[in-house]
PDB file of N, CA and C in Angstrom:
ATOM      1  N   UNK A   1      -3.648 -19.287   1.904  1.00  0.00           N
ATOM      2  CA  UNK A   1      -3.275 -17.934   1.631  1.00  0.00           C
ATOM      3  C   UNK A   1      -4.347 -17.339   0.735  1.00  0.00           C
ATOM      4  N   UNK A   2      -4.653 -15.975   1.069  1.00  0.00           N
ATOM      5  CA  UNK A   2      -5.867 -15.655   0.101  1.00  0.00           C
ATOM      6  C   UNK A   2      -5.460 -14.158  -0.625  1.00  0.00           C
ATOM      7  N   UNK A   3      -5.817 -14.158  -2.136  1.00  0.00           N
ATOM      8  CA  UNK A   3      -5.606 -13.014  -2.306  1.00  0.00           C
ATOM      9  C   UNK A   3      -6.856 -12.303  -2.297  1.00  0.00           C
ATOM     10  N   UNK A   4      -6.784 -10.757  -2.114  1.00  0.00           N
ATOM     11  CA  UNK A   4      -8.000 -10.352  -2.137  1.00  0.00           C
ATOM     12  C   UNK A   4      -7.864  -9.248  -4.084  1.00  0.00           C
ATOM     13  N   UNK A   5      -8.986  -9.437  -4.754  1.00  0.00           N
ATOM     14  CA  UNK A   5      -8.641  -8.598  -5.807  1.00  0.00           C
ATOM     15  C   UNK A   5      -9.415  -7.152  -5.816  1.00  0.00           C
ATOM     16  N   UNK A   6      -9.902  -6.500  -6.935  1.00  0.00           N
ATOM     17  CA  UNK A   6     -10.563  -5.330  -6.503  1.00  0.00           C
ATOM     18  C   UNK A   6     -10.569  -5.472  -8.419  1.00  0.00           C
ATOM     19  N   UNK A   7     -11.613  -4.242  -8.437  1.00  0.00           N
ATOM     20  CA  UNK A   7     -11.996  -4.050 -10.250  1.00  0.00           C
ATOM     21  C   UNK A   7     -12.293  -4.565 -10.624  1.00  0.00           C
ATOM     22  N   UNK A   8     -12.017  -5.246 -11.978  1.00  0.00           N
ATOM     23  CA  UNK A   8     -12.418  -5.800 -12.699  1.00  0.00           C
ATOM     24  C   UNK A   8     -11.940  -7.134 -12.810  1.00  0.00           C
ATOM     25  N   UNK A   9     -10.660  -6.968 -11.977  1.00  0.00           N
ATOM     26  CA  UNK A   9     -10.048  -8.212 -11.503  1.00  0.00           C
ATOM     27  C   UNK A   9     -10.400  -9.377 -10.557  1.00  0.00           C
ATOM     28  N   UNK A  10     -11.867  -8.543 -10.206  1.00  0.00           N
ATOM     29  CA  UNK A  10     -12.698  -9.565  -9.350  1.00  0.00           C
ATOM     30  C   UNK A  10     -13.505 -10.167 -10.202  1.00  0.00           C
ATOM     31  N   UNK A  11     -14.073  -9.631 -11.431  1.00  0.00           N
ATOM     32  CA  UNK A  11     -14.774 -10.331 -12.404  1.00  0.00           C
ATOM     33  C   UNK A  11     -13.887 -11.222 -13.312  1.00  0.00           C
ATOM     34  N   UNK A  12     -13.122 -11.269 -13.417  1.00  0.00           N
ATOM     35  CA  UNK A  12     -12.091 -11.769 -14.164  1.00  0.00           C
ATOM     36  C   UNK A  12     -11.717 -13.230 -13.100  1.00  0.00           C
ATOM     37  N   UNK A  13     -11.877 -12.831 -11.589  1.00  0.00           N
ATOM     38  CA  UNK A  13     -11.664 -14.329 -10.981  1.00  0.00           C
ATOM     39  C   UNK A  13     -13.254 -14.616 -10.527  1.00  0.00           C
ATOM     40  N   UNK A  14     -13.961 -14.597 -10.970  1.00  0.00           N
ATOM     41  CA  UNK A  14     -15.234 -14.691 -10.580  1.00  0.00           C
ATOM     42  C   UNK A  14     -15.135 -14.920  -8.691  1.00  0.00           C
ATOM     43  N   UNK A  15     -15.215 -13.327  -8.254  1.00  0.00           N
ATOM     44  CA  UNK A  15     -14.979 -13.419  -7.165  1.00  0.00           C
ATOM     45  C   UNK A  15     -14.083 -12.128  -5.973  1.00  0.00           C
ATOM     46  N   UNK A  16     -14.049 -11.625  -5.380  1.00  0.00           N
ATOM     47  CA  UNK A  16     -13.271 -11.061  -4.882  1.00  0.00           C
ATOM     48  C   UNK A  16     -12.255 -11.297  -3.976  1.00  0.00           C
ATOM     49  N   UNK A  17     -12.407 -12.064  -3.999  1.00  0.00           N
ATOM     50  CA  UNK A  17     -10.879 -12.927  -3.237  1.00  0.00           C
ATOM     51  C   UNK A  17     -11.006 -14.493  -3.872  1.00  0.00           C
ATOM     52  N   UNK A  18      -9.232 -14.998  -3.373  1.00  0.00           N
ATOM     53  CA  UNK A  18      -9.067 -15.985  -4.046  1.00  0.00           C
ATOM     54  C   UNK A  18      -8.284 -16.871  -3.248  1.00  0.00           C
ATOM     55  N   UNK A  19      -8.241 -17.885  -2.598  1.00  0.00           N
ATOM     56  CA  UNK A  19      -7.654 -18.803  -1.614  1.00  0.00           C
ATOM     57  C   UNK A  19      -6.585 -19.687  -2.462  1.00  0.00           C
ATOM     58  N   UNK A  20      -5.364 -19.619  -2.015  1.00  0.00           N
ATOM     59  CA  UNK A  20      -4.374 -20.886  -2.641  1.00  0.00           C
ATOM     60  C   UNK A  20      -3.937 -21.265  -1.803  1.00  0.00           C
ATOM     61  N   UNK A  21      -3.303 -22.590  -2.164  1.00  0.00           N
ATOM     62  CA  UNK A  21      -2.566 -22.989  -1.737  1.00  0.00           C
ATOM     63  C   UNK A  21      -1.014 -23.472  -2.027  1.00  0.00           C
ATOM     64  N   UNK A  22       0.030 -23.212  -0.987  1.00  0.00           N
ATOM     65  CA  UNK A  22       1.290 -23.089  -1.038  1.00  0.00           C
ATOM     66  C   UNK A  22       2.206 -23.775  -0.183  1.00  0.00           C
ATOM     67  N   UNK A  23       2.758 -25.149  -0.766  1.00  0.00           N
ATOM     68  CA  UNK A  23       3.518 -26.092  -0.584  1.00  0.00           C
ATOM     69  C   UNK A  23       4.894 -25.350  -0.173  1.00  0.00           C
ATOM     70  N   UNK A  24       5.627 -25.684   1.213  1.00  0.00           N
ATOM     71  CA  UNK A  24       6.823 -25.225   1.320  1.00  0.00           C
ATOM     72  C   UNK A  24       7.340 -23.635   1.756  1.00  0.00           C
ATOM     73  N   UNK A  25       8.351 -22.950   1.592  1.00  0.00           N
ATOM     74  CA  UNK A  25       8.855 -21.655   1.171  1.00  0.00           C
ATOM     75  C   UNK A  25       8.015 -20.944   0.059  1.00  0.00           C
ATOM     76  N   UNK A  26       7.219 -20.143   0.815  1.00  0.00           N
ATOM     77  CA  UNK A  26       6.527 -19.153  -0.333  1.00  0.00           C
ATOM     78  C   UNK A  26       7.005 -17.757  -0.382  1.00  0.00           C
ATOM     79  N   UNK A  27       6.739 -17.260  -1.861  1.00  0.00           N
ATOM     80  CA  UNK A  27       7.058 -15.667  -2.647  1.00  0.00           C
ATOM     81  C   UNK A  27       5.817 -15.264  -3.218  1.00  0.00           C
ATOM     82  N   UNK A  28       6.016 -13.750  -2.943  1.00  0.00           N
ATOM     83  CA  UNK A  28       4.754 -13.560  -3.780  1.00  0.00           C
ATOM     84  C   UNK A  28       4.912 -13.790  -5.155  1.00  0.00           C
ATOM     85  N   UNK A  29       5.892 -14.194  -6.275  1.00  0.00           N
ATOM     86  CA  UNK A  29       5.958 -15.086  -7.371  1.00  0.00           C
ATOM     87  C   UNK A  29       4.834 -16.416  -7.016  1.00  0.00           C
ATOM     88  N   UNK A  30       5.599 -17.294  -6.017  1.00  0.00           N
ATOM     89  CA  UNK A  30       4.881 -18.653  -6.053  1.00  0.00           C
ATOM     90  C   UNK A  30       3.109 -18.189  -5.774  1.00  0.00           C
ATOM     91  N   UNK A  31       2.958 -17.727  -4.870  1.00  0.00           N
ATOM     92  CA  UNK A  31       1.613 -16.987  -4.780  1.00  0.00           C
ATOM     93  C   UNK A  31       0.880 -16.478  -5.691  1.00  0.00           C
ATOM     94  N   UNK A  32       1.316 -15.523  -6.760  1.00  0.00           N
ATOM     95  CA  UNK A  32       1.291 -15.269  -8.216  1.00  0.00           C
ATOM     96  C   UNK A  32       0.845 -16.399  -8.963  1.00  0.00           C
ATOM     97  N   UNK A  33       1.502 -17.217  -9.170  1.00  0.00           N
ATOM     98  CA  UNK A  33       1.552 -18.303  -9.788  1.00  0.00           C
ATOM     99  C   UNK A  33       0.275 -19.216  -9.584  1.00  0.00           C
ATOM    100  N   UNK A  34       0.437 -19.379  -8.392  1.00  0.00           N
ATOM    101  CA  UNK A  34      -0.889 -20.278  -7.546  1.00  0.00           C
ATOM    102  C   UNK A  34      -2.345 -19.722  -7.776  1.00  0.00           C
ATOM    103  N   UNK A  35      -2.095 -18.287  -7.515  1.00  0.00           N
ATOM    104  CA  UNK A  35      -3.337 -17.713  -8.148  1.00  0.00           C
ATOM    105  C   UNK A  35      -3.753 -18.051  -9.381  1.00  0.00           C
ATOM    106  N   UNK A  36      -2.706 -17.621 -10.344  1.00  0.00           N
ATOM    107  CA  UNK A  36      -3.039 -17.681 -11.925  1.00  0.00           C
ATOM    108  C   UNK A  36      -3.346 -19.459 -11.988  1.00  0.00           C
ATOM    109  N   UNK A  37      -2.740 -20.046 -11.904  1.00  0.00           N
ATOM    110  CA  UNK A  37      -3.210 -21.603 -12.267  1.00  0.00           C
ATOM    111  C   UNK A  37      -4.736 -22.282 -11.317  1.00  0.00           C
ATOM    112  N   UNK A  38      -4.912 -21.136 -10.336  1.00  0.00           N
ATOM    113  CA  UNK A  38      -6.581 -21.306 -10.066  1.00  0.00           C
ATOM    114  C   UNK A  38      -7.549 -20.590 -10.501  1.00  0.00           C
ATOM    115  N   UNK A  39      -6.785 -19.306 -10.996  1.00  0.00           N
ATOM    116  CA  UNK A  39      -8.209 -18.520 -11.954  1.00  0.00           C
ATOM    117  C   UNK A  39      -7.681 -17.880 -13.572  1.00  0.00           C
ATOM    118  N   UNK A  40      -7.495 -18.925 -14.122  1.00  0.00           N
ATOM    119  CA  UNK A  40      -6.503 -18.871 -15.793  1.00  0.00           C
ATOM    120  C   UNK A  40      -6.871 -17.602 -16.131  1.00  0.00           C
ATOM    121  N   UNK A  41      -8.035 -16.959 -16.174  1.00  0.00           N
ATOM    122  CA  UNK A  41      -8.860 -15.617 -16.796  1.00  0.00           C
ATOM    123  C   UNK A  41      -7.967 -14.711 -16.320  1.00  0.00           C
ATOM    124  N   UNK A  42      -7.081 -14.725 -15.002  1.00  0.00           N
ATOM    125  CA  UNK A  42      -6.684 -13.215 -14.325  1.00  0.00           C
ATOM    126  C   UNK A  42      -5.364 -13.366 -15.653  1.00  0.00           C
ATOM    127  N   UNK A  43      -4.842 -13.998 -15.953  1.00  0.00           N
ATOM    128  CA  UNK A  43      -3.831 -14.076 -16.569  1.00  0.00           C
ATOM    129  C   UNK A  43      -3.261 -13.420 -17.766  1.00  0.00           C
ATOM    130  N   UNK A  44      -4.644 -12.672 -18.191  1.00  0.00           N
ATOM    131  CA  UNK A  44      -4.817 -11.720 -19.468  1.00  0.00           C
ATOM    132  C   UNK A  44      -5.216 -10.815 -18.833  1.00  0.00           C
ATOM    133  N   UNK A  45      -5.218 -10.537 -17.834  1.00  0.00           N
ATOM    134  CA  UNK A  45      -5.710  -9.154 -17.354  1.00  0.00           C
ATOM    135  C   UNK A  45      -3.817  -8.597 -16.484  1.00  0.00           C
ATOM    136  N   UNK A  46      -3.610  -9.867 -16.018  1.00  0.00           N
ATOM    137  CA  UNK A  46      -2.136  -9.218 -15.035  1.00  0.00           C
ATOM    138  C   UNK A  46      -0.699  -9.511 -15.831  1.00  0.00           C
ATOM    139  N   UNK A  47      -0.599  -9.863 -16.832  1.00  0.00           N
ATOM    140  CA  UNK A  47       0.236 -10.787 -17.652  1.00  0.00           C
ATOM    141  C   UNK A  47       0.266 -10.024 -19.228  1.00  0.00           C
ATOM    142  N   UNK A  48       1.834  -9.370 -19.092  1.00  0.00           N
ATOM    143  CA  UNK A  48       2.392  -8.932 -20.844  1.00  0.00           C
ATOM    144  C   UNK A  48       2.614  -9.837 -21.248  1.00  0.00           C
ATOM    145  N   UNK A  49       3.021  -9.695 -22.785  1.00  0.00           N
ATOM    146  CA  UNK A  49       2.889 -10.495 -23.592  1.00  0.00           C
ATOM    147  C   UNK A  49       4.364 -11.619 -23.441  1.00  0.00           C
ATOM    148  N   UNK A  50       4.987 -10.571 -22.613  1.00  0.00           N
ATOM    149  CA  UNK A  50       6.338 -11.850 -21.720  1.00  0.00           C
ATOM    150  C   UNK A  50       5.803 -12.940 -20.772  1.00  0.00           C
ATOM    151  N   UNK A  51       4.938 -12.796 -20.686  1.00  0.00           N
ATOM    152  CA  UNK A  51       3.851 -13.640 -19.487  1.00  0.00           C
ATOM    153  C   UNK A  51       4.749 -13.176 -17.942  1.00  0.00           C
ATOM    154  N   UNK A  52       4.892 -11.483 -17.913  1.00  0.00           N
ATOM    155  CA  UNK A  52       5.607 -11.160 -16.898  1.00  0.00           C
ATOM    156  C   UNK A  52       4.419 -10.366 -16.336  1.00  0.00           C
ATOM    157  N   UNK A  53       4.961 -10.067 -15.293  1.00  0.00           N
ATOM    158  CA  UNK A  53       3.442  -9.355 -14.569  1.00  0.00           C
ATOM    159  C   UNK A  53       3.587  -7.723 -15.544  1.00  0.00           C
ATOM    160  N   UNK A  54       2.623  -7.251 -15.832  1.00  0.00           N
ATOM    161  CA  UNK A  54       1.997  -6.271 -16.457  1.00  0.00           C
ATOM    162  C   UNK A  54       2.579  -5.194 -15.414  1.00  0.00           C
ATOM    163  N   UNK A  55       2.755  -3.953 -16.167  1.00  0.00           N
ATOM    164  CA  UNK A  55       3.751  -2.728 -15.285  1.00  0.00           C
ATOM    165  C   UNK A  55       2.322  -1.921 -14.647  1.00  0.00           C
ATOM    166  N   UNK A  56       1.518  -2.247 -15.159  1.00  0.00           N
ATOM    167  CA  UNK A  56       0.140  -1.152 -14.619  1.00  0.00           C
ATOM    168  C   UNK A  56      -0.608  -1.941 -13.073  1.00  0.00           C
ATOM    169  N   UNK A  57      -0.090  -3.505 -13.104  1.00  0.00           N
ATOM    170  CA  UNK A  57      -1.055  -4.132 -12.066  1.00  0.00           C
ATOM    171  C   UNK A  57      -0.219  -3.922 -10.630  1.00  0.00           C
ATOM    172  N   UNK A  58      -0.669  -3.615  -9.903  1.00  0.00           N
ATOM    173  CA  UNK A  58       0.010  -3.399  -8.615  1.00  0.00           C
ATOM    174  C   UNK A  58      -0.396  -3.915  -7.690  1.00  0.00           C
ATOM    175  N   UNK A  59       1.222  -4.775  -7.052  1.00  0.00           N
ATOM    176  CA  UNK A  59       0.425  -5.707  -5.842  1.00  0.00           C
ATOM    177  C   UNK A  59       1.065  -5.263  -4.558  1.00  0.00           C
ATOM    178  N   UNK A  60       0.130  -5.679  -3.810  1.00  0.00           N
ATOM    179  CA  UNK A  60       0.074  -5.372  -2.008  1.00  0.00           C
ATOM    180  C   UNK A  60       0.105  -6.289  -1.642  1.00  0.00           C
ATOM    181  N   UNK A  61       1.485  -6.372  -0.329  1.00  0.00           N
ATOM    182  CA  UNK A  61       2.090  -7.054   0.374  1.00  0.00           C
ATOM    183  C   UNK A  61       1.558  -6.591   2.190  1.00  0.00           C
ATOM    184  N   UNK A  62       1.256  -7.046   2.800  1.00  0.00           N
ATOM    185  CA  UNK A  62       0.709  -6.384   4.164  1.00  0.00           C
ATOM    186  C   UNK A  62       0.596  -5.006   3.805  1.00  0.00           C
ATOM    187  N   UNK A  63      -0.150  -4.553   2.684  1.00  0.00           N
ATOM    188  CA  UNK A  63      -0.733  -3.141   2.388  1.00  0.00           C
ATOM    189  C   UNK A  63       0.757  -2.258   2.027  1.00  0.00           C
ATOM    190  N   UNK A  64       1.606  -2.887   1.460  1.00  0.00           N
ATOM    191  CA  UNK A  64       2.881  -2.488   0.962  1.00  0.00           C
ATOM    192  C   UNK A  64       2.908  -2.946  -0.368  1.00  0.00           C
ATOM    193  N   UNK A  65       4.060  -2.133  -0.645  1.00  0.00           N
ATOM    194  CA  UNK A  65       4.196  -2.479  -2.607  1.00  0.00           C
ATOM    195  C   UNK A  65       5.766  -3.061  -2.457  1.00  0.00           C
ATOM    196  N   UNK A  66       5.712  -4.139  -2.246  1.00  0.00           N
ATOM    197  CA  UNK A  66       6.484  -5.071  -2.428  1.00  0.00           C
ATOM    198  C   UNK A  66       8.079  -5.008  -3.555  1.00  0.00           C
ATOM    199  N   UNK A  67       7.936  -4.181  -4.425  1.00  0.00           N
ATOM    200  CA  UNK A  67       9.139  -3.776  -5.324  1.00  0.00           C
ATOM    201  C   UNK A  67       9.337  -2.487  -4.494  1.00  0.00           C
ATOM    202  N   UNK A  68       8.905  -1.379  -3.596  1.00  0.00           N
ATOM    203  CA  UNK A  68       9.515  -0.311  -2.947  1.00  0.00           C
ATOM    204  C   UNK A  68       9.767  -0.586  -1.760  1.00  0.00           C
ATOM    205  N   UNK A  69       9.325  -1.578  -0.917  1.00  0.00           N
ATOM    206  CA  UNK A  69       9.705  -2.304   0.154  1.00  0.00           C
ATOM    207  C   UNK A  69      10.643  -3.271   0.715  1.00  0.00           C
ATOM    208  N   UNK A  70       9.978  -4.091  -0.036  1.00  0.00           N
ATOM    209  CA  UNK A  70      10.965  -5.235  -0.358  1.00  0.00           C
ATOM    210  C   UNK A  70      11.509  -6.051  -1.355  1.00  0.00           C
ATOM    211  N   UNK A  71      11.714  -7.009  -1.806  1.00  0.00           N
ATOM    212  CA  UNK A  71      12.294  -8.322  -2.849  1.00  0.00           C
ATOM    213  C   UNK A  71      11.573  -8.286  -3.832  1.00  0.00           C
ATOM    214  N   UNK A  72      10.146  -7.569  -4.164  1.00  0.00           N
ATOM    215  CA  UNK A  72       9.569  -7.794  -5.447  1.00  0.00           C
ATOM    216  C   UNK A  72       8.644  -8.564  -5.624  1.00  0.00           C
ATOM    217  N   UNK A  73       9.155  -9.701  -6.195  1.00  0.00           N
ATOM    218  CA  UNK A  73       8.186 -11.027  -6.409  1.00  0.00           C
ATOM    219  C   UNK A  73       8.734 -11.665  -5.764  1.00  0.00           C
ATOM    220  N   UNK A  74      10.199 -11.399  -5.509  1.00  0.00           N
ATOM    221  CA  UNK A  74      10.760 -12.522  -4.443  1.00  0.00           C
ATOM    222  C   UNK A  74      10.395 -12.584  -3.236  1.00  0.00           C
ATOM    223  N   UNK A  75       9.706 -11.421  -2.257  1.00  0.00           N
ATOM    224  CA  UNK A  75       9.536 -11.040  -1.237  1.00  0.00           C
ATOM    225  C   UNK A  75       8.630 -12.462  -0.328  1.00  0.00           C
ATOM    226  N   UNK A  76       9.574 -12.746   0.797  1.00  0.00           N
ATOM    227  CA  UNK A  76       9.167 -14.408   1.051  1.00  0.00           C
ATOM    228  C   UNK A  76       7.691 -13.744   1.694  1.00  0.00           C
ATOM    229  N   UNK A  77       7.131 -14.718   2.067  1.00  0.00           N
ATOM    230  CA  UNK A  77       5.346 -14.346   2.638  1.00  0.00           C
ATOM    231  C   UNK A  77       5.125 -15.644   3.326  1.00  0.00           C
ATOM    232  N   UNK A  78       3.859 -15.498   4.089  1.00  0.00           N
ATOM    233  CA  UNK A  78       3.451 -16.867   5.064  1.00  0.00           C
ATOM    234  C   UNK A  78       2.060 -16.759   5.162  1.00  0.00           C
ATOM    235  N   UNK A  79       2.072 -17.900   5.155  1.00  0.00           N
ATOM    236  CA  UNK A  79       0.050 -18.159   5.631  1.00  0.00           C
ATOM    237  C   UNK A  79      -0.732 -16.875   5.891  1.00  0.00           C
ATOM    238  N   UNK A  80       0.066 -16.152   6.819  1.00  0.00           N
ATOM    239  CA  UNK A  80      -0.823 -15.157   7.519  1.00  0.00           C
ATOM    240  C   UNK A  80      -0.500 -13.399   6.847  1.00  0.00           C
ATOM    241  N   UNK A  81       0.259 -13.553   5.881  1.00  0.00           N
ATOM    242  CA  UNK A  81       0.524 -12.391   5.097  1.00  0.00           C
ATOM    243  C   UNK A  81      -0.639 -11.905   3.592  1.00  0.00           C
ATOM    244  N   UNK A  82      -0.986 -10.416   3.395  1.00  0.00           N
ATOM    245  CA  UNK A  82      -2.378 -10.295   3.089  1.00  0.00           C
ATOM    246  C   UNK A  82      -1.695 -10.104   1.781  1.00  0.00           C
ATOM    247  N   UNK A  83      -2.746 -10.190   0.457  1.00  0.00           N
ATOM    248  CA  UNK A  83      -2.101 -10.270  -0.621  1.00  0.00           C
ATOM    249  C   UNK A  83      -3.136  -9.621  -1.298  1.00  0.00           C
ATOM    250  N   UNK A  84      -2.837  -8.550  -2.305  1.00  0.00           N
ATOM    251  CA  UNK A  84      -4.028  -7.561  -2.491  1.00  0.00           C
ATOM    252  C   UNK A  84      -3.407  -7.447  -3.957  1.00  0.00           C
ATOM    253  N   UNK A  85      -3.964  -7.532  -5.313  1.00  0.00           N
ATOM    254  CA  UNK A  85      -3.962  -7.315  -6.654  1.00  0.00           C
ATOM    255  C   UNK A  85      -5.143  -6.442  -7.073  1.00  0.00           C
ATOM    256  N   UNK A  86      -4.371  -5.220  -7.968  1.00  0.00           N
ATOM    257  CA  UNK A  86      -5.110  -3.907  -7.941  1.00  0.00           C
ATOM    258  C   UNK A  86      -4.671  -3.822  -9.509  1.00  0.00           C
ATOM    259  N   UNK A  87      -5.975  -3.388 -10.427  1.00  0.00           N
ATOM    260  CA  UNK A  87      -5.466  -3.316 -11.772  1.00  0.00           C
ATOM    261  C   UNK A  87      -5.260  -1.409 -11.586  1.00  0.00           C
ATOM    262  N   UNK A  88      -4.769  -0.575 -12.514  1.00  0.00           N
ATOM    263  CA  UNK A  88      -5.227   0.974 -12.782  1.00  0.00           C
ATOM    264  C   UNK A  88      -6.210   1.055 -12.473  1.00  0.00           C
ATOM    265  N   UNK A  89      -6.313   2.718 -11.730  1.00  0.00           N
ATOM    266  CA  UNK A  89      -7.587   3.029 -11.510  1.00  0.00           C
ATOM    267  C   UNK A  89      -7.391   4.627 -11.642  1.00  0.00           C
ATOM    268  N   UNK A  90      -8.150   5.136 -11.956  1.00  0.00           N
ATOM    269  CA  UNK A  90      -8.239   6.669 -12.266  1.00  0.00           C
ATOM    270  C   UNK A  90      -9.553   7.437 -11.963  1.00  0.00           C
ATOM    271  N   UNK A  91      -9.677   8.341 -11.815  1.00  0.00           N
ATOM    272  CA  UNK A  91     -10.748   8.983 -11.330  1.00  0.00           C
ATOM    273  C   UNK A  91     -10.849  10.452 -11.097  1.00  0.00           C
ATOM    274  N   UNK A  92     -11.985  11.049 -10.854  1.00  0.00           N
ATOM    275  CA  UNK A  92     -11.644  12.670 -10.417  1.00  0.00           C
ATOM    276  C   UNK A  92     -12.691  13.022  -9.788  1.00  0.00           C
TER     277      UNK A  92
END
């Protein structure tokens, strides 16, 4: 499963995408997870001080936002589902 990142969040995983792997029934939690324990650095960038995901980082589920779509973090996912982590971005 690969996530792809964008910003600064690609410097932070040295990289713009990030490949895990996922034993069993996967969520984008477990996916979450898998990420962070392969690139520890994203973890201060996506992660309040609850070690809950940060309200500003927004993730994409097959190019969906996963809390207006579906289950959240619970939202089940598979091998072939795209996984996209986006910090704020602003501009004019």
């Amino acid at each position: 499963m690969e996530w792809k990142l964008f910003a600064h969040l690609r410097d932070a995983a040295d990289g713009q995408s990030v490949s895990v792997d996922i034993e069993g029934e996967a969520t984008v939690e477990t996916a979450l997870d898998a990420l962070l324990a392969a690139r520890p650095a994203l973890a201060e960038e996506v992660l309040d001080e609850d070690e809950e995901l940060a309200d500003h980082i927004r993730v994409l589920v097959d190019g969906e936002d996963p809390f207006a779509a579906a289950d959240g973090l619970a939202t089940a996912i598979d091998e072939e589902t795209e996984l996209a982590l986006f910090p704020p971005v602003s501009g004019g």
